[in-house]
PDB file of N, CA and C in Angstrom:
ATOM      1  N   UNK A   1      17.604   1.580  -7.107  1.00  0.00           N
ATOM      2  CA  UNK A   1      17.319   0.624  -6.066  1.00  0.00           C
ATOM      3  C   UNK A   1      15.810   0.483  -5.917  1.00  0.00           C
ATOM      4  N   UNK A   2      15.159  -0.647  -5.851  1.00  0.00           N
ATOM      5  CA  UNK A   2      13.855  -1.023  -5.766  1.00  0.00           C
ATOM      6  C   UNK A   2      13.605  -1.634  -4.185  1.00  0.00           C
ATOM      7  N   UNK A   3      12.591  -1.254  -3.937  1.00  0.00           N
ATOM      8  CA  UNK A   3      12.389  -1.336  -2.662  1.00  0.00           C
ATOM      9  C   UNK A   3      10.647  -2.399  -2.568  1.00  0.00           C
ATOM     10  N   UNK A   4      11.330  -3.694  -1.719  1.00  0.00           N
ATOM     11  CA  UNK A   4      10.105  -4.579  -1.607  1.00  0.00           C
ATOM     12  C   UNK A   4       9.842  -4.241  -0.713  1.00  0.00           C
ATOM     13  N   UNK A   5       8.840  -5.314  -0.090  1.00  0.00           N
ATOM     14  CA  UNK A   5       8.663  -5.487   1.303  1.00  0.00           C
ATOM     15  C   UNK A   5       9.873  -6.604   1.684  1.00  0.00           C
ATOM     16  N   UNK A   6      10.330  -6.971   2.850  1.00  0.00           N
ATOM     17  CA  UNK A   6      10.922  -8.001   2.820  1.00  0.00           C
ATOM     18  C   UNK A   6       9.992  -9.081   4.184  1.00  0.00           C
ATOM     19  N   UNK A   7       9.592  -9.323   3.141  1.00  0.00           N
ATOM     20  CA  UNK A   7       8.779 -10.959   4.147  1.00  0.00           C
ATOM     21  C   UNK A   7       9.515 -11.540   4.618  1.00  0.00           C
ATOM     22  N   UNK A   8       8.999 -11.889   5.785  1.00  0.00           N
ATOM     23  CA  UNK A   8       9.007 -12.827   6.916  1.00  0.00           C
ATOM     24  C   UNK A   8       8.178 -13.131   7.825  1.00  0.00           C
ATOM     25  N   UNK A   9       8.282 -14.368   7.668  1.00  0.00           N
ATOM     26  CA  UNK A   9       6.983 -15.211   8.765  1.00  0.00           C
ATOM     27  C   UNK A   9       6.854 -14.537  10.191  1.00  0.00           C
ATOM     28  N   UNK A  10       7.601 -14.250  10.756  1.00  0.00           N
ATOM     29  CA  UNK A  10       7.880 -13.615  12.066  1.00  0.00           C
ATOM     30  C   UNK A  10       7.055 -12.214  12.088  1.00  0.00           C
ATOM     31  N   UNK A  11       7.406 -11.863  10.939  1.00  0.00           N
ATOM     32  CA  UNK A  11       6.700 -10.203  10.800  1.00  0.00           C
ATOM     33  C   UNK A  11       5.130  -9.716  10.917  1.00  0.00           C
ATOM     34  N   UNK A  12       3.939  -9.478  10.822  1.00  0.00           N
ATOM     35  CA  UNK A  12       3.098  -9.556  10.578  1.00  0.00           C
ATOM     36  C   UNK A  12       2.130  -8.231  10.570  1.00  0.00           C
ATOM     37  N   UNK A  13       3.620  -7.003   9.793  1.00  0.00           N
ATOM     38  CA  UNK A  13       2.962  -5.810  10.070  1.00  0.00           C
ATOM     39  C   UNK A  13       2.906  -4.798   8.514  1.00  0.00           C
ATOM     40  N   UNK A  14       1.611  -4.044   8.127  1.00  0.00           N
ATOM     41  CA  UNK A  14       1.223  -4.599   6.790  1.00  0.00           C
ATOM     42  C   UNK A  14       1.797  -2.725   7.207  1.00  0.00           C
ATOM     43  N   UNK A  15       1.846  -2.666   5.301  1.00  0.00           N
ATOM     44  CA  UNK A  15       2.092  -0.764   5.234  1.00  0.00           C
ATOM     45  C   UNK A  15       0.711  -0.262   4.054  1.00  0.00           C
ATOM     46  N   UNK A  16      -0.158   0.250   4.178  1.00  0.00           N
ATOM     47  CA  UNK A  16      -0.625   1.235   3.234  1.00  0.00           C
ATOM     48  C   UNK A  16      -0.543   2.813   3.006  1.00  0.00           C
ATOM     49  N   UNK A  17      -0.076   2.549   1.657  1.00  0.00           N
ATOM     50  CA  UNK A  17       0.121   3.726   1.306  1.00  0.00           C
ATOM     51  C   UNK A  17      -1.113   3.964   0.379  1.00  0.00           C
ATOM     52  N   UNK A  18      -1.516   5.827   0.876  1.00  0.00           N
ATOM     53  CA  UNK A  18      -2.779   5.927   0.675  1.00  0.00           C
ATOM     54  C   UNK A  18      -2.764   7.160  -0.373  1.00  0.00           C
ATOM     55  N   UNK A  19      -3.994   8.168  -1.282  1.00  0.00           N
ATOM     56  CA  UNK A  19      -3.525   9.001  -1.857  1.00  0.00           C
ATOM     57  C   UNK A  19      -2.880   9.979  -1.251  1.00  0.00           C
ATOM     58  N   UNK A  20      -2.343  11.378  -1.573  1.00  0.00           N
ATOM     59  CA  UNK A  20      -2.563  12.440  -0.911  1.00  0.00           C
ATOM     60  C   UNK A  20      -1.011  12.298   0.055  1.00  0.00           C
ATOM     61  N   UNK A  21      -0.235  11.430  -0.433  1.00  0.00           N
ATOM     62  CA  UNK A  21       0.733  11.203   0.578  1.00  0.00           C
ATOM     63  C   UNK A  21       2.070  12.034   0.051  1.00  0.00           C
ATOM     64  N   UNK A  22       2.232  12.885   1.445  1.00  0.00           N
ATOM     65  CA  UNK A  22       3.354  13.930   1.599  1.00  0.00           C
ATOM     66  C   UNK A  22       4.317  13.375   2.549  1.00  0.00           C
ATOM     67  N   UNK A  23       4.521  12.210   2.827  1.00  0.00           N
ATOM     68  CA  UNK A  23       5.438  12.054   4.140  1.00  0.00           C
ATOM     69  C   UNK A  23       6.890  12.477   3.594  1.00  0.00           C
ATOM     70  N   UNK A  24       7.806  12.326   3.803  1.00  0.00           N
ATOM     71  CA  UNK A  24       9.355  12.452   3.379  1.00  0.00           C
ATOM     72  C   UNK A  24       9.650  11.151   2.813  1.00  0.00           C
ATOM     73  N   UNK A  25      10.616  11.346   1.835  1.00  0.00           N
ATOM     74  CA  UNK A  25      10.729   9.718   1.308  1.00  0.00           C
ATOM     75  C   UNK A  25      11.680   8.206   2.294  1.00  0.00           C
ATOM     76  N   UNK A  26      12.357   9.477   3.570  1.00  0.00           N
ATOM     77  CA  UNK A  26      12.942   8.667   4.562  1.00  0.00           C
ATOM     78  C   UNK A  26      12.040   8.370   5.378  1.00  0.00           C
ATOM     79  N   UNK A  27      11.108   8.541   5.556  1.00  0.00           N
ATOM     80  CA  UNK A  27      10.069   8.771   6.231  1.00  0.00           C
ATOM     81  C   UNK A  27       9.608   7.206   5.979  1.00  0.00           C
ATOM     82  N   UNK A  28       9.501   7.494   4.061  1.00  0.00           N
ATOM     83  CA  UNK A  28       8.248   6.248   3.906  1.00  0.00           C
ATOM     84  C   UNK A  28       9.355   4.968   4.295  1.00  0.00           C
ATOM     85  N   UNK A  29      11.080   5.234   3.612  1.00  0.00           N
ATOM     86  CA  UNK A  29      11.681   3.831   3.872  1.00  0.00           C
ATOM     87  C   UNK A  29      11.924   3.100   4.759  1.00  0.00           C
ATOM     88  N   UNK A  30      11.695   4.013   6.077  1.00  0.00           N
ATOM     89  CA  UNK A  30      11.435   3.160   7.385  1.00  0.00           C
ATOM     90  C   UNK A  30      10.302   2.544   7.185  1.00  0.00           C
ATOM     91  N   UNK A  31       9.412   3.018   7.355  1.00  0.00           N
ATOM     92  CA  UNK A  31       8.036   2.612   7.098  1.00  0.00           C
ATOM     93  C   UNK A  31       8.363   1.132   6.361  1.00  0.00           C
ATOM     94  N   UNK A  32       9.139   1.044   5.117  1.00  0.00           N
ATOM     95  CA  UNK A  32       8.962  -0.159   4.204  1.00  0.00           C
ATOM     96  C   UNK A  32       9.931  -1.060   4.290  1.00  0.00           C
ATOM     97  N   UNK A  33      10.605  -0.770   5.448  1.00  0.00           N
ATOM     98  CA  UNK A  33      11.810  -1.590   5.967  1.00  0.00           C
ATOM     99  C   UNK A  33      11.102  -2.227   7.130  1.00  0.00           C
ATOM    100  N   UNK A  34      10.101  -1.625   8.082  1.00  0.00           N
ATOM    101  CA  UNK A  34       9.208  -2.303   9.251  1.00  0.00           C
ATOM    102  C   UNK A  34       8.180  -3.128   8.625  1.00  0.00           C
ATOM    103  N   UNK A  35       7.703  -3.258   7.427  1.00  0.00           N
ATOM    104  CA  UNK A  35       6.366  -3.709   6.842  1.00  0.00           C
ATOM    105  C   UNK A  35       7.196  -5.397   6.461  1.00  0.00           C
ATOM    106  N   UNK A  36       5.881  -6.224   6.671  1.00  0.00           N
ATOM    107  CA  UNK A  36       6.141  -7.531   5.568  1.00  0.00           C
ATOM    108  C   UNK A  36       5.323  -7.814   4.716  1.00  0.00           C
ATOM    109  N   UNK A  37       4.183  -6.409   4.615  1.00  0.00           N
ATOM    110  CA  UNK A  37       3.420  -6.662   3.227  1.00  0.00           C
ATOM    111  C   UNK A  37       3.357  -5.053   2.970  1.00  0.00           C
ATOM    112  N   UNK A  38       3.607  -4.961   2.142  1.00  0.00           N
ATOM    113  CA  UNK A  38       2.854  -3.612   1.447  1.00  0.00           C
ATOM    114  C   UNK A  38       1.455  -3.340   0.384  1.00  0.00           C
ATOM    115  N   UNK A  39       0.304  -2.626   0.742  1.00  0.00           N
ATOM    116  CA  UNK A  39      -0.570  -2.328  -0.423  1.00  0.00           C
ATOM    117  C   UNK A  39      -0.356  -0.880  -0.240  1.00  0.00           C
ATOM    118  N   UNK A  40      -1.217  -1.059  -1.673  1.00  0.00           N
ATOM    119  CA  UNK A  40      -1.227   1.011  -2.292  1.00  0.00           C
ATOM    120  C   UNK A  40      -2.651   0.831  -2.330  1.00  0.00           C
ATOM    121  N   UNK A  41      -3.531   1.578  -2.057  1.00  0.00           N
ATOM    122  CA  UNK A  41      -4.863   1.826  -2.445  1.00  0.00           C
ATOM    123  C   UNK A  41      -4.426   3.229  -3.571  1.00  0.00           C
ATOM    124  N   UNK A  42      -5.299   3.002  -4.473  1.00  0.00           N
ATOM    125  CA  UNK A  42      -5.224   4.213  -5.523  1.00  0.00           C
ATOM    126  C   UNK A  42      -3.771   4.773  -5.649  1.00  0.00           C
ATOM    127  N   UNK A  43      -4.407   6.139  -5.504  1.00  0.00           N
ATOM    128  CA  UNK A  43      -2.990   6.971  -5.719  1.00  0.00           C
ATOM    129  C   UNK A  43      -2.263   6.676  -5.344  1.00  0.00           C
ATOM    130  N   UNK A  44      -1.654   6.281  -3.662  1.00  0.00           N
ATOM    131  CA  UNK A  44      -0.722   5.543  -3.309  1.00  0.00           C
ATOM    132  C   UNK A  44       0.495   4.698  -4.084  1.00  0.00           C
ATOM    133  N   UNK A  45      -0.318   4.289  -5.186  1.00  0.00           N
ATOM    134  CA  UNK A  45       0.717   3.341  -5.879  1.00  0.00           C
ATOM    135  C   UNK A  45       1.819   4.826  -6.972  1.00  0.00           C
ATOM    136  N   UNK A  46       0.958   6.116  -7.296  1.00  0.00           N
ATOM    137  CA  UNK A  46       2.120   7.039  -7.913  1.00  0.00           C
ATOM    138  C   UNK A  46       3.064   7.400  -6.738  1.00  0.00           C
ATOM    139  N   UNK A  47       2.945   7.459  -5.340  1.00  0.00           N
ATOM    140  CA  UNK A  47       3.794   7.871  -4.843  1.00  0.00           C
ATOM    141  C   UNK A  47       5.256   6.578  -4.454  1.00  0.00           C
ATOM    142  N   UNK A  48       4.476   5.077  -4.665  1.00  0.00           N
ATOM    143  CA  UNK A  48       5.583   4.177  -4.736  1.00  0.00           C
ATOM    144  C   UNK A  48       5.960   3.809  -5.676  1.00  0.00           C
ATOM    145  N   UNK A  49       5.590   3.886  -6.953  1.00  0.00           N
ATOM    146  CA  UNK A  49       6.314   4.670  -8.493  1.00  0.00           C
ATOM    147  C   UNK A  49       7.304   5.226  -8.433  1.00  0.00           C
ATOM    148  N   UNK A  50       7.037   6.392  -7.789  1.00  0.00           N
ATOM    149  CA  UNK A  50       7.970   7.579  -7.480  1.00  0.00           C
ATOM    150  C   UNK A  50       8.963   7.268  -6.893  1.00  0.00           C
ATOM    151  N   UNK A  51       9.339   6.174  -5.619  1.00  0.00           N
ATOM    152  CA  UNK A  51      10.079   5.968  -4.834  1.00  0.00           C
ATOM    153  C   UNK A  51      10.876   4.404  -5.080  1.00  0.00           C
ATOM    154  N   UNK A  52      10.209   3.767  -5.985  1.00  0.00           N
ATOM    155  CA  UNK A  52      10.118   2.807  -5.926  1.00  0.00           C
ATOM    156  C   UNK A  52      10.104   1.664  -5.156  1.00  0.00           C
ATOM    157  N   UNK A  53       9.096   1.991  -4.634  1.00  0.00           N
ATOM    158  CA  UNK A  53       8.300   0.857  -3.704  1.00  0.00           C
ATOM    159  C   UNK A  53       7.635   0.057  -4.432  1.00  0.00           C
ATOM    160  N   UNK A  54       8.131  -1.447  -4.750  1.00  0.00           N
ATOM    161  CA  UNK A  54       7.050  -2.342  -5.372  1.00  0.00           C
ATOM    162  C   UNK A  54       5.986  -2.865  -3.991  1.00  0.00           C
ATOM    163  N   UNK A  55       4.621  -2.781  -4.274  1.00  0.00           N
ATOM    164  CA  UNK A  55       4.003  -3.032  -3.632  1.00  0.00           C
ATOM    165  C   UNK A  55       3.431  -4.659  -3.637  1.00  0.00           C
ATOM    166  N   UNK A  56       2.977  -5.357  -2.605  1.00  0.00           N
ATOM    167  CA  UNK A  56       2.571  -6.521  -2.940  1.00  0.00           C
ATOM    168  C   UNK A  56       1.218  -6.387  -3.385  1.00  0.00           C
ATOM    169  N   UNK A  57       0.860  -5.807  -3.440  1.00  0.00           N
ATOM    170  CA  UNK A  57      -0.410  -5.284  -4.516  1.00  0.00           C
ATOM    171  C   UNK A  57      -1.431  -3.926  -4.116  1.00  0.00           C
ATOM    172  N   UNK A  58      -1.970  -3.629  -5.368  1.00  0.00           N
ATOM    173  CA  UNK A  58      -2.546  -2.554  -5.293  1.00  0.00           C
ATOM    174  C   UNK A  58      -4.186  -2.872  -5.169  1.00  0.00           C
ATOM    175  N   UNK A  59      -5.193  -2.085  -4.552  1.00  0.00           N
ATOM    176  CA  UNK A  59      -6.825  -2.431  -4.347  1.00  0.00           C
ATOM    177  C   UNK A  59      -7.217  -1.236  -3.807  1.00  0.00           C
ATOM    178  N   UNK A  60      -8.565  -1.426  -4.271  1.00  0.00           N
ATOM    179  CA  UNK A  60      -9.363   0.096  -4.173  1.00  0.00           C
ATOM    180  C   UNK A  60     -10.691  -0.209  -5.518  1.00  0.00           C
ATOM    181  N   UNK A  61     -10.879   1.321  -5.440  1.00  0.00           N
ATOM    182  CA  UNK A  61     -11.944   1.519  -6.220  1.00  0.00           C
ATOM    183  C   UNK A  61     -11.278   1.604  -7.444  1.00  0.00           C
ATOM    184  N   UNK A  62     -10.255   2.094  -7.543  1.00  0.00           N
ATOM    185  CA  UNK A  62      -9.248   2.305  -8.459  1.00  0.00           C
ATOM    186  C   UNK A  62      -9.982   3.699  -9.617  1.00  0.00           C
ATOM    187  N   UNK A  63     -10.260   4.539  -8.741  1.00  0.00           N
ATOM    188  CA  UNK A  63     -10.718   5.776  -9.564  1.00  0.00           C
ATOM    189  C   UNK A  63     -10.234   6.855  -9.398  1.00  0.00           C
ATOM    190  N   UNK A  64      -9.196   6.753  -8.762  1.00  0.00           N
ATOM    191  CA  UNK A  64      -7.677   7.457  -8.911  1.00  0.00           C
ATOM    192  C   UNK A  64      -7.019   7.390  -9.196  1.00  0.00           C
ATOM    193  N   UNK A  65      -6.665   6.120  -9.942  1.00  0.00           N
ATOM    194  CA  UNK A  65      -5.045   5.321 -10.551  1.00  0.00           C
ATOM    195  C   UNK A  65      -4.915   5.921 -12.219  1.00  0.00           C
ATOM    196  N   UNK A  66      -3.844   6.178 -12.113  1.00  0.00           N
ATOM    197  CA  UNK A  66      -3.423   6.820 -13.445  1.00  0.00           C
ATOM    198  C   UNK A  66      -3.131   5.726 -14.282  1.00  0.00           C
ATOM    199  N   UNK A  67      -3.518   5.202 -16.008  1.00  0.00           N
ATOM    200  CA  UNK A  67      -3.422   4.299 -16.555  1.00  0.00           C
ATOM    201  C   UNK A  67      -2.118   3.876 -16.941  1.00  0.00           C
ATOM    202  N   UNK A  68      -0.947   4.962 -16.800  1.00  0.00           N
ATOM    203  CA  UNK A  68       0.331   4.394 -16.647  1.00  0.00           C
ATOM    204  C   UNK A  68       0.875   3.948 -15.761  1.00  0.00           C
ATOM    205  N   UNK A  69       0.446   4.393 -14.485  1.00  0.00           N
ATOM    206  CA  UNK A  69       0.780   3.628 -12.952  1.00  0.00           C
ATOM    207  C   UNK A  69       0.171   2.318 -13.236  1.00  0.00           C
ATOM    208  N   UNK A  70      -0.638   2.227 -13.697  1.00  0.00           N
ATOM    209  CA  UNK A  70      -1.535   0.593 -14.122  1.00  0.00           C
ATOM    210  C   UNK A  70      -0.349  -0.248 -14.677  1.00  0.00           C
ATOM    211  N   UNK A  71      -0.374   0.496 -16.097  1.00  0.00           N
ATOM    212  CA  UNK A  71       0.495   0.014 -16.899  1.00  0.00           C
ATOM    213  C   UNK A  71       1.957  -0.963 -16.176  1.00  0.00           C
ATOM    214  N   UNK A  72       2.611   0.232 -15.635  1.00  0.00           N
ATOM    215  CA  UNK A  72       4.040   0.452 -14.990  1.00  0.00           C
ATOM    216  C   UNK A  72       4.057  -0.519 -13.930  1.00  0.00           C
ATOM    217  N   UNK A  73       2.916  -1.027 -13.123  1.00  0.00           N
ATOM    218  CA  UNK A  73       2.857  -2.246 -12.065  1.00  0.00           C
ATOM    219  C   UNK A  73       2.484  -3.493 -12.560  1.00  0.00           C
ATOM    220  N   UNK A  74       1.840  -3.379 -13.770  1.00  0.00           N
ATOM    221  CA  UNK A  74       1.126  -4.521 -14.648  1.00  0.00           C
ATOM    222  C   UNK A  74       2.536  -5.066 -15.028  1.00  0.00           C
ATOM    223  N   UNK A  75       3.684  -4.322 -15.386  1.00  0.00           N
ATOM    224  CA  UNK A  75       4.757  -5.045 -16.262  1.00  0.00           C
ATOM    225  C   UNK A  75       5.755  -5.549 -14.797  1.00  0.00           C
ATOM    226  N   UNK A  76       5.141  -5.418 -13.607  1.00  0.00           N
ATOM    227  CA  UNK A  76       5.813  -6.131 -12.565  1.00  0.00           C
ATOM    228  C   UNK A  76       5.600  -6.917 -12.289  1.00  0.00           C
ATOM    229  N   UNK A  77       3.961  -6.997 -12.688  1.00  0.00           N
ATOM    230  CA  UNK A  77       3.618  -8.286 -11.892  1.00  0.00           C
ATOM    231  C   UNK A  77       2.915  -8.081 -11.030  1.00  0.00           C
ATOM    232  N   UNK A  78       2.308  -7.082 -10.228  1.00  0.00           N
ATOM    233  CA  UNK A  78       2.019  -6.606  -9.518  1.00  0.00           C
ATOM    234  C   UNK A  78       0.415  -6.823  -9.556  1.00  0.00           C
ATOM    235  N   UNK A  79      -0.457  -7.558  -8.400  1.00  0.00           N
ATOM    236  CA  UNK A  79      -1.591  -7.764  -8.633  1.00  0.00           C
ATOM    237  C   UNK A  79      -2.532  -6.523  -8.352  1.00  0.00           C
ATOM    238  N   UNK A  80      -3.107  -5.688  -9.510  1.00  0.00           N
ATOM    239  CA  UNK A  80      -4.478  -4.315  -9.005  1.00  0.00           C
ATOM    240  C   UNK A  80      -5.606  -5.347  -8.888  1.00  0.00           C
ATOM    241  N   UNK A  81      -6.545  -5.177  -7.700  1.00  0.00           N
ATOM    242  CA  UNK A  81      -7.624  -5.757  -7.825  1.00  0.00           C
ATOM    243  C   UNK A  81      -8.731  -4.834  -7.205  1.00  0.00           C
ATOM    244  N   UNK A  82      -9.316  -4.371  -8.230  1.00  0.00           N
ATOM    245  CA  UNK A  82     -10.856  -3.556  -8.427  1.00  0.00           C
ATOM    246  C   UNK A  82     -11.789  -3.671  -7.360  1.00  0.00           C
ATOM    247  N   UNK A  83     -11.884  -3.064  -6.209  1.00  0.00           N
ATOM    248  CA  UNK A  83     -12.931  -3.329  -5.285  1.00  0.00           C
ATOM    249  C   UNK A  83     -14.101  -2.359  -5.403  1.00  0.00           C
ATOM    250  N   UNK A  84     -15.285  -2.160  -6.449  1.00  0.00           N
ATOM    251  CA  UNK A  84     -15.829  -1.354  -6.769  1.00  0.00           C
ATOM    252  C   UNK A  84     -16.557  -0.853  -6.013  1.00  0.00           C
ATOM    253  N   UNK A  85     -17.480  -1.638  -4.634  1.00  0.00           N
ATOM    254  CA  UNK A  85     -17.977  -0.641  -4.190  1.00  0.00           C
ATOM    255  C   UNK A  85     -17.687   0.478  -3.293  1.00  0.00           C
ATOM    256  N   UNK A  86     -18.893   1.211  -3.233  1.00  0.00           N
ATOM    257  CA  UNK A  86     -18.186   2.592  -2.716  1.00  0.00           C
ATOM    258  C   UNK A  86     -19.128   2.310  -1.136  1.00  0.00           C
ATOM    259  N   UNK A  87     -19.544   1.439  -0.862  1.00  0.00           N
ATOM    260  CA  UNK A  87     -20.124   1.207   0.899  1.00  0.00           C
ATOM    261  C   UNK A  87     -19.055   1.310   1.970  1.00  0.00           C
ATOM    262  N   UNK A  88     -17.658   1.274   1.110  1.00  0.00           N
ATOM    263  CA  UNK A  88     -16.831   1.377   2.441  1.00  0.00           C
ATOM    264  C   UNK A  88     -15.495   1.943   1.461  1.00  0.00           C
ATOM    265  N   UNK A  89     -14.464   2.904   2.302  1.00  0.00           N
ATOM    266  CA  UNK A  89     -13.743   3.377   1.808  1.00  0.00           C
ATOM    267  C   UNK A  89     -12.481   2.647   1.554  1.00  0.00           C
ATOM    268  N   UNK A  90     -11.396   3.038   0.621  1.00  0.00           N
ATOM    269  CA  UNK A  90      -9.987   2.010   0.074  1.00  0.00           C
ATOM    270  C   UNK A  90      -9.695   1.825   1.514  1.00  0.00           C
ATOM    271  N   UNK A  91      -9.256   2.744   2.429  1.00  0.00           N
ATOM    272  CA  UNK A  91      -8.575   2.260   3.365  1.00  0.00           C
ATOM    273  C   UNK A  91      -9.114   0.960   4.111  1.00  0.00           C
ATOM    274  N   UNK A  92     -10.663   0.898   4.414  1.00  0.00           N
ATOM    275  CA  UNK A  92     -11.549  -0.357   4.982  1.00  0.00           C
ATOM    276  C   UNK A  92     -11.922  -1.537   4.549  1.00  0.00           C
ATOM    277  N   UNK A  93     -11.262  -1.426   3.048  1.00  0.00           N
ATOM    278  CA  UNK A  93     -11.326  -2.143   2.214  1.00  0.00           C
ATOM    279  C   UNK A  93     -10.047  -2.844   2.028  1.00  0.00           C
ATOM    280  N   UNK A  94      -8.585  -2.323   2.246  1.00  0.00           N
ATOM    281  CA  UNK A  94      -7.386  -2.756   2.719  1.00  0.00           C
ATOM    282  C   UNK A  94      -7.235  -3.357   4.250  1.00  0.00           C
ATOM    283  N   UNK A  95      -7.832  -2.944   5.148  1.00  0.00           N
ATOM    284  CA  UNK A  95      -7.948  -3.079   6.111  1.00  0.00           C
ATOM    285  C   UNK A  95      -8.821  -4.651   6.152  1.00  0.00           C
ATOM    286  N   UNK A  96      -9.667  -5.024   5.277  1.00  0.00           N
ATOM    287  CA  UNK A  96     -10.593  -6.339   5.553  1.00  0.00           C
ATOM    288  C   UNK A  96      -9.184  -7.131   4.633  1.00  0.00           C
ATOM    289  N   UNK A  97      -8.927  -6.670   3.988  1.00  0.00           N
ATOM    290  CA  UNK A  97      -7.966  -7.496   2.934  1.00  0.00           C
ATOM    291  C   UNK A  97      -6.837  -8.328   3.984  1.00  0.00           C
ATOM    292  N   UNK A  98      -6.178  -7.105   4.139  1.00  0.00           N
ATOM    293  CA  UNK A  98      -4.912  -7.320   5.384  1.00  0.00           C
ATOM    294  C   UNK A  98      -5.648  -8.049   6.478  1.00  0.00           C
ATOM    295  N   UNK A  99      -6.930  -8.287   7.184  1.00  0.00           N
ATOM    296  CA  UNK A  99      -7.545  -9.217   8.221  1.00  0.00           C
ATOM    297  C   UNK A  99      -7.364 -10.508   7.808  1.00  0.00           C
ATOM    298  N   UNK A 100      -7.906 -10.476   6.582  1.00  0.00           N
ATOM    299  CA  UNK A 100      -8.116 -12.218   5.796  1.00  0.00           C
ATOM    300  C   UNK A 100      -5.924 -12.683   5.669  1.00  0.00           C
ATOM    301  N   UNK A 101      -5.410 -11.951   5.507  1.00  0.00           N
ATOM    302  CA  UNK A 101      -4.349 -12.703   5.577  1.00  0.00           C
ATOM    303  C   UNK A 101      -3.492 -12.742   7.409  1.00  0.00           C
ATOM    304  N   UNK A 102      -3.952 -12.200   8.072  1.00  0.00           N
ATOM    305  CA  UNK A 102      -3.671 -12.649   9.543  1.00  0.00           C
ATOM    306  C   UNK A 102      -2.767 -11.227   9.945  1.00  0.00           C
ATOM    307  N   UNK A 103      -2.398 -10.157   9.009  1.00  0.00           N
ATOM    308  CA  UNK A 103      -1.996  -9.052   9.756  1.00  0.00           C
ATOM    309  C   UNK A 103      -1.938  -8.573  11.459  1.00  0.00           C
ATOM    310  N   UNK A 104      -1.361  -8.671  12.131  1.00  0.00           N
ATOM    311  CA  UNK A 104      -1.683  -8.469  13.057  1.00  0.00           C
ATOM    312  C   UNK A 104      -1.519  -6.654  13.646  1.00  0.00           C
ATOM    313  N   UNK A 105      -0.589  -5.514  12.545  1.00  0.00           N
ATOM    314  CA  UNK A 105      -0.499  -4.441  12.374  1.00  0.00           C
ATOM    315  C   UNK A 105      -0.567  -4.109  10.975  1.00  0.00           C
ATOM    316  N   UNK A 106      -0.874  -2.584  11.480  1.00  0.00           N
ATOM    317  CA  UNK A 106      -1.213  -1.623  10.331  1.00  0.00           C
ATOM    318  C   UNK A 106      -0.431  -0.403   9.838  1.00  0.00           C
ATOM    319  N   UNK A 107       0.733   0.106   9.566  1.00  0.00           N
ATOM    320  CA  UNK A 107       0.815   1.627   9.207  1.00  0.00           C
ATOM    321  C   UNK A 107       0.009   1.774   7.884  1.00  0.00           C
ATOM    322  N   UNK A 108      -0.710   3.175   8.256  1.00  0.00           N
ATOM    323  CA  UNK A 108      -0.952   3.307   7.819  1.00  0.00           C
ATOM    324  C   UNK A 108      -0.379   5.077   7.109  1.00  0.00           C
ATOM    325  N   UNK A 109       0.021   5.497   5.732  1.00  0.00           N
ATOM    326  CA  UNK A 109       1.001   6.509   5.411  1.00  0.00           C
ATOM    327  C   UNK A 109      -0.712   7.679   4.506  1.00  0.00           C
ATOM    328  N   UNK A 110      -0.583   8.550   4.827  1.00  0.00           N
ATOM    329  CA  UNK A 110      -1.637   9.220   3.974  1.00  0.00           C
ATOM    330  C   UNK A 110      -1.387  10.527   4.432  1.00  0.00           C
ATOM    331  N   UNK A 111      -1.630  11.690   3.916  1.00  0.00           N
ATOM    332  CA  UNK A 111      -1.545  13.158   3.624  1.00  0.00           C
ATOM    333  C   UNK A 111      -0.089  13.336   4.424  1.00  0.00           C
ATOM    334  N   UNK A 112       0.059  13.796   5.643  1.00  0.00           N
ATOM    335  CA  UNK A 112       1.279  14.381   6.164  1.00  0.00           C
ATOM    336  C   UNK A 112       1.601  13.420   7.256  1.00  0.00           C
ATOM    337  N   UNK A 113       0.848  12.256   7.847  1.00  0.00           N
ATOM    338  CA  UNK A 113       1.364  11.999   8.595  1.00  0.00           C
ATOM    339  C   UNK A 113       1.205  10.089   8.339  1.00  0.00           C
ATOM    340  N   UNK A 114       1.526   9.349   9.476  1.00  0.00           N
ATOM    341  CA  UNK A 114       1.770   8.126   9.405  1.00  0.00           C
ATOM    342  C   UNK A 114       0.886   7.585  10.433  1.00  0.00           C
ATOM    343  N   UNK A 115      -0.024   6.402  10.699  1.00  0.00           N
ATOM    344  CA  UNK A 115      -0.349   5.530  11.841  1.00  0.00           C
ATOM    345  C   UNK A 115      -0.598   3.892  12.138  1.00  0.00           C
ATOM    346  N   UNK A 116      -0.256   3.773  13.198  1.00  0.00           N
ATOM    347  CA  UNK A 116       0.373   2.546  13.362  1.00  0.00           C
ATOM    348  C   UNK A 116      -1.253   1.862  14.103  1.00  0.00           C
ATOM    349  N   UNK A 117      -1.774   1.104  13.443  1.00  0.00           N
ATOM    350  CA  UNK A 117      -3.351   0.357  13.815  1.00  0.00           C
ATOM    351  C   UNK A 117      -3.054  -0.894  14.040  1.00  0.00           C
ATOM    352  N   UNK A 118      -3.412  -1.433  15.550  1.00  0.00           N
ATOM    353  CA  UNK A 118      -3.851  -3.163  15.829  1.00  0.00           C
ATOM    354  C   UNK A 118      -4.586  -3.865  15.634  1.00  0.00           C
ATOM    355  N   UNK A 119      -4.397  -4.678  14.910  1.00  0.00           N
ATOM    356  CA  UNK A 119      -5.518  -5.128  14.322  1.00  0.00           C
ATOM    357  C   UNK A 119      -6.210  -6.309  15.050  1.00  0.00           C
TER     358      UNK A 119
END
């Protein structure tokens, strides 16, 4: 079973998944059942590999991404887009991303726990 986001206009609450992420995998599918967009910054995208979470795309510095996680989202379709500098971190860098499309929430999923940001 593959797990999207499921869009809807009504919705307007984004999920990143970040490296370093230990949540439970019931954990994350709530999480990706409340979201109508999903990104992975970096690592993030091996742990929705793992679960299969297709993400609506992956961004970052991308100097954590393993070249088969590349690979493995590349044959989805899945847009990685390279945000090289390092003046601001993946998460602030998802965070301006998710602004420009009108997000109006945030979970955000990283090491052990989960948080929910207004944007």
């Amino acid at each position: 079973m593959k797990l999207n986001a499921p869009f809807s206009d009504d919705k307007s609450r984004a999920l990143v998944l970040g490296n370093g992420l230990h949540l439970s995998k019931n954990q994350l599918i709530n999480l990706v059942k409340e979201a109508s967009f999903i990104v992975c910054v970096n690592g993030g995208s091996e742990k929705a590999k793992e679960l299969k979470i297709n993400p609506d795309i992956i961004l970052g510095d991308l100097d954590s991404i393993n070249q088969d996680i590349v690979k493995y989202f590349n044959n989805l379709n899945i847009p990685i887009v390279k945000i090289p500098s390092q003046e601001k971190n993946d998460l602030e860098k998802a965070v301006l991303y998710l602004l420009k499309k009108a997000m109006k929430e945030l979970s955000y999923a990283d090491s052990w726990e989960s948080k929910l940001i207004k944007l």
